[in-house]
PDB file of N, CA and C in Angstrom:
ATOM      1  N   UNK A   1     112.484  89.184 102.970  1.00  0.00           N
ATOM      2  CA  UNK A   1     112.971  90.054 101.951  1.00  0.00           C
ATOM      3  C   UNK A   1     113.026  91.496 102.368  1.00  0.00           C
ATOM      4  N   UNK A   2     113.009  91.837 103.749  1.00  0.00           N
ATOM      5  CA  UNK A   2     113.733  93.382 103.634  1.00  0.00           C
ATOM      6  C   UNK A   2     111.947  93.807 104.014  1.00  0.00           C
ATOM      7  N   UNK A   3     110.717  93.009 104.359  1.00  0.00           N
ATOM      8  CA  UNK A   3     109.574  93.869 104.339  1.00  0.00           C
ATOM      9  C   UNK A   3     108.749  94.162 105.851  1.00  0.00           C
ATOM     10  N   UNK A   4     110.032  93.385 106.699  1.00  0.00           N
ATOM     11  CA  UNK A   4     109.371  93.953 108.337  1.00  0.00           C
ATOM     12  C   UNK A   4     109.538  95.149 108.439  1.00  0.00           C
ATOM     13  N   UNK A   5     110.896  95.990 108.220  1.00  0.00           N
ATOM     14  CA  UNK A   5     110.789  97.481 108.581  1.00  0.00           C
ATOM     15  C   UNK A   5     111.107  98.184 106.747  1.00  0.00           C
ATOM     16  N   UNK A   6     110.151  98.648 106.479  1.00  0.00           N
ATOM     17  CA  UNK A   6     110.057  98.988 104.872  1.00  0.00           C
ATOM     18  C   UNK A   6     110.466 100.498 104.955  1.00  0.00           C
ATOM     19  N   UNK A   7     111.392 101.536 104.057  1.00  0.00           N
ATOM     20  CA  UNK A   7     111.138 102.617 103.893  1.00  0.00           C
ATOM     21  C   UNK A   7     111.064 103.127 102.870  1.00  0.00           C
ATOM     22  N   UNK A   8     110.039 102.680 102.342  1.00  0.00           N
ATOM     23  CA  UNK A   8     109.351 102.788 101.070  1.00  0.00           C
ATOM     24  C   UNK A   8     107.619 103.121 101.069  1.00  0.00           C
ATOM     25  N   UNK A   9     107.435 104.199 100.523  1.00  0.00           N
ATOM     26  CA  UNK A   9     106.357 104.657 100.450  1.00  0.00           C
ATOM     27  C   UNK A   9     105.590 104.505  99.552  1.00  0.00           C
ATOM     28  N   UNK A  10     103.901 104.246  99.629  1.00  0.00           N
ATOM     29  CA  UNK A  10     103.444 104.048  98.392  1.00  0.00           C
ATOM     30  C   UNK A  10     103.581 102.381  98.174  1.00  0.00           C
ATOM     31  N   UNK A  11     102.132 102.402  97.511  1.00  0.00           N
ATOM     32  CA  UNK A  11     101.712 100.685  97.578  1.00  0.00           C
ATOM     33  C   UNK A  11     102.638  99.841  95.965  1.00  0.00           C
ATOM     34  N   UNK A  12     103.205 100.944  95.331  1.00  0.00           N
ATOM     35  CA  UNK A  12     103.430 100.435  93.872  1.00  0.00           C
ATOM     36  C   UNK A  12     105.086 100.249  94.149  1.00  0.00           C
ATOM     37  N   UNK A  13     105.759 101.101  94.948  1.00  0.00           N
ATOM     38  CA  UNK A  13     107.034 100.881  95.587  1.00  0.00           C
ATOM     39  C   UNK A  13     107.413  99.400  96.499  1.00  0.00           C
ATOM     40  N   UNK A  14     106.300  99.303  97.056  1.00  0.00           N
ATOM     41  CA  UNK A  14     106.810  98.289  98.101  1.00  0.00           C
ATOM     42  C   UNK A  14     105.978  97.075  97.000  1.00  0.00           C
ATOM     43  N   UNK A  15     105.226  97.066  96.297  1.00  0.00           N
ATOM     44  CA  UNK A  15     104.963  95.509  95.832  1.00  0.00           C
ATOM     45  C   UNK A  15     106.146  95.444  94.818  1.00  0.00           C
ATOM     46  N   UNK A  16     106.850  96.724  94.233  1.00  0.00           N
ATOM     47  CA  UNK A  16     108.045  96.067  93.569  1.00  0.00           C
ATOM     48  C   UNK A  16     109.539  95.566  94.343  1.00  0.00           C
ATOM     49  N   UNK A  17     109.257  96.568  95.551  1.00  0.00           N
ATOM     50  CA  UNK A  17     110.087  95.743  96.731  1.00  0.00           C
ATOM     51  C   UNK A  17     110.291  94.011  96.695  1.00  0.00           C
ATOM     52  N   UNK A  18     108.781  93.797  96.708  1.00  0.00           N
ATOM     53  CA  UNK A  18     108.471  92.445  97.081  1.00  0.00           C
ATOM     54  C   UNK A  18     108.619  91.719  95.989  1.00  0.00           C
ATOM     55  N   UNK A  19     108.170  91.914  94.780  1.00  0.00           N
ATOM     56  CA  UNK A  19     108.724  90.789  93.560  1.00  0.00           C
ATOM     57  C   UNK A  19     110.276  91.023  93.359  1.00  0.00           C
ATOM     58  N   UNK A  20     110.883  92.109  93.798  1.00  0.00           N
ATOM     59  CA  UNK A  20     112.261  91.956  93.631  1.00  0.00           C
ATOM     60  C   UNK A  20     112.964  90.527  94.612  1.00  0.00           C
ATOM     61  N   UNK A  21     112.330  91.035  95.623  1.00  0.00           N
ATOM     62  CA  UNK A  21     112.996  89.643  97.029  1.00  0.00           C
ATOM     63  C   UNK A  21     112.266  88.466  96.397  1.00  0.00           C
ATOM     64  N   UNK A  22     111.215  87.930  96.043  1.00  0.00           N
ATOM     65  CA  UNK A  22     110.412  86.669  95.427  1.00  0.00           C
ATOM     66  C   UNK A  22     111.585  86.349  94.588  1.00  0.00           C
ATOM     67  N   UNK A  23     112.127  87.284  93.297  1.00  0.00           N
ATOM     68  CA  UNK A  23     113.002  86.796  91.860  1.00  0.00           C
ATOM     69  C   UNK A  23     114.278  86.237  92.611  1.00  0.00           C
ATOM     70  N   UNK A  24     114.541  87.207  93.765  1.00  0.00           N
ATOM     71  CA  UNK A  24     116.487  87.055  94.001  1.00  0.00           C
ATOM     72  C   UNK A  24     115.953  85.737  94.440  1.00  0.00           C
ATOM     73  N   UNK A  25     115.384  85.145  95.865  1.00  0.00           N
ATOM     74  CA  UNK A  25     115.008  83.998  96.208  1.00  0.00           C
ATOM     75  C   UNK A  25     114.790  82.867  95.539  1.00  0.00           C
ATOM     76  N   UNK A  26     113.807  83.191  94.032  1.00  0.00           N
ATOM     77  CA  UNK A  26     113.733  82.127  93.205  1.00  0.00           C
ATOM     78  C   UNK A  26     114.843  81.731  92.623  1.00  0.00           C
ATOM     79  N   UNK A  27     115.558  82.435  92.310  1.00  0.00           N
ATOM     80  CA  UNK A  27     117.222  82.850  91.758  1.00  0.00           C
ATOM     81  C   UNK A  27     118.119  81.460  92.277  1.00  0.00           C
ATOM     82  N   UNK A  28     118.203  81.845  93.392  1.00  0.00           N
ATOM     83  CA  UNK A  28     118.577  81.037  94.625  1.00  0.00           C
ATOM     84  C   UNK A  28     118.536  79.958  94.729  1.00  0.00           C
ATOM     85  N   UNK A  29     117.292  80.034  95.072  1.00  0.00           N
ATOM     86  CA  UNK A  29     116.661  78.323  95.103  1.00  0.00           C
ATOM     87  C   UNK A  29     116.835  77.175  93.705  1.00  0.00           C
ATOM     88  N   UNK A  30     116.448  78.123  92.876  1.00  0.00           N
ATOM     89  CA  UNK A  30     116.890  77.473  91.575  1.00  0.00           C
ATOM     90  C   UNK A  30     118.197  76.701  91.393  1.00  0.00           C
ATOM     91  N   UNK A  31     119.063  77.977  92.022  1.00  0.00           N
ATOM     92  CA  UNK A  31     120.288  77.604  91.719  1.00  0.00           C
ATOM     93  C   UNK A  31     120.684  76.950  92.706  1.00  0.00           C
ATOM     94  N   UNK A  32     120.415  76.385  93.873  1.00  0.00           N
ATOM     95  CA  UNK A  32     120.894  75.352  94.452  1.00  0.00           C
ATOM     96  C   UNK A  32     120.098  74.549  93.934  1.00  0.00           C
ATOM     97  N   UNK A  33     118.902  73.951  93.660  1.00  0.00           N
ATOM     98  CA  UNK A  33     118.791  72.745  92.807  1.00  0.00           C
ATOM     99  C   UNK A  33     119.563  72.368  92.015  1.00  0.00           C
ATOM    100  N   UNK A  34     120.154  73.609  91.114  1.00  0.00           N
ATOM    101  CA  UNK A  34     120.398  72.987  89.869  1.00  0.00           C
ATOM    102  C   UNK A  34     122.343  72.863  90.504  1.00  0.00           C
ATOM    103  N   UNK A  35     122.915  73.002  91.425  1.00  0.00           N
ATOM    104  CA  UNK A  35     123.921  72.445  91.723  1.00  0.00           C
ATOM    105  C   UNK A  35     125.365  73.783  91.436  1.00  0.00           C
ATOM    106  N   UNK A  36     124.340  74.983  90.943  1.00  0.00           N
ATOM    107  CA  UNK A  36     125.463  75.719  90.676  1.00  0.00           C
ATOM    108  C   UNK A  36     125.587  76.743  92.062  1.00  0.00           C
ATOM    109  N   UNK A  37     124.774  76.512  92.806  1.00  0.00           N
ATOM    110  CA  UNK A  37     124.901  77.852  94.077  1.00  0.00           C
ATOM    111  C   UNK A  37     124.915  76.705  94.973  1.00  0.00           C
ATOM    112  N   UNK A  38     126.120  77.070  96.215  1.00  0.00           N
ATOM    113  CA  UNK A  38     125.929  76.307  97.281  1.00  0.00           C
ATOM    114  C   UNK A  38     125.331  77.165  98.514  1.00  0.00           C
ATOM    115  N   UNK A  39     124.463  77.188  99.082  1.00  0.00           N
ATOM    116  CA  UNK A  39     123.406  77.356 100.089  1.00  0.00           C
ATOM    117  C   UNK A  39     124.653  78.020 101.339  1.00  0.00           C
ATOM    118  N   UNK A  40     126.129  77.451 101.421  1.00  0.00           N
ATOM    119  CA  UNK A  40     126.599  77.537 102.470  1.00  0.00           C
ATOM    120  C   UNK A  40     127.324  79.025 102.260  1.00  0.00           C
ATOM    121  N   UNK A  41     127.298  80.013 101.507  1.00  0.00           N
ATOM    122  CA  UNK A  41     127.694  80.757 100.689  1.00  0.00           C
ATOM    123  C   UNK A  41     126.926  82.202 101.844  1.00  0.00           C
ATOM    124  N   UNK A  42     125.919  82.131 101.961  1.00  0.00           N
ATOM    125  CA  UNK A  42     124.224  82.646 102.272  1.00  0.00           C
ATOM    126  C   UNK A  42     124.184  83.169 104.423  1.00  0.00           C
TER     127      UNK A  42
END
């Protein structure tokens, strides 16, 4: 999710960094289960 080279400062910046990349991912994943996102897209 964007957190090997970070330029974001501050511990409250980068953990919202990180639940942002967790949601889009879950997003994702979801949605290729559920048959509406195809993976080959990515």
């Amino acid at each position: 999710g964007g957190l090997r080279k970070t330029k974001l400062i501050g511990r409250a910046k980068l953990s919202a960094q990180l639940l942002l990349g967790f949601s889009v991912y879950n997003l994702i994943r979801l949605g290729s289960l559920s048959g509406w996102w195809r993976g080959s897209h990515v």
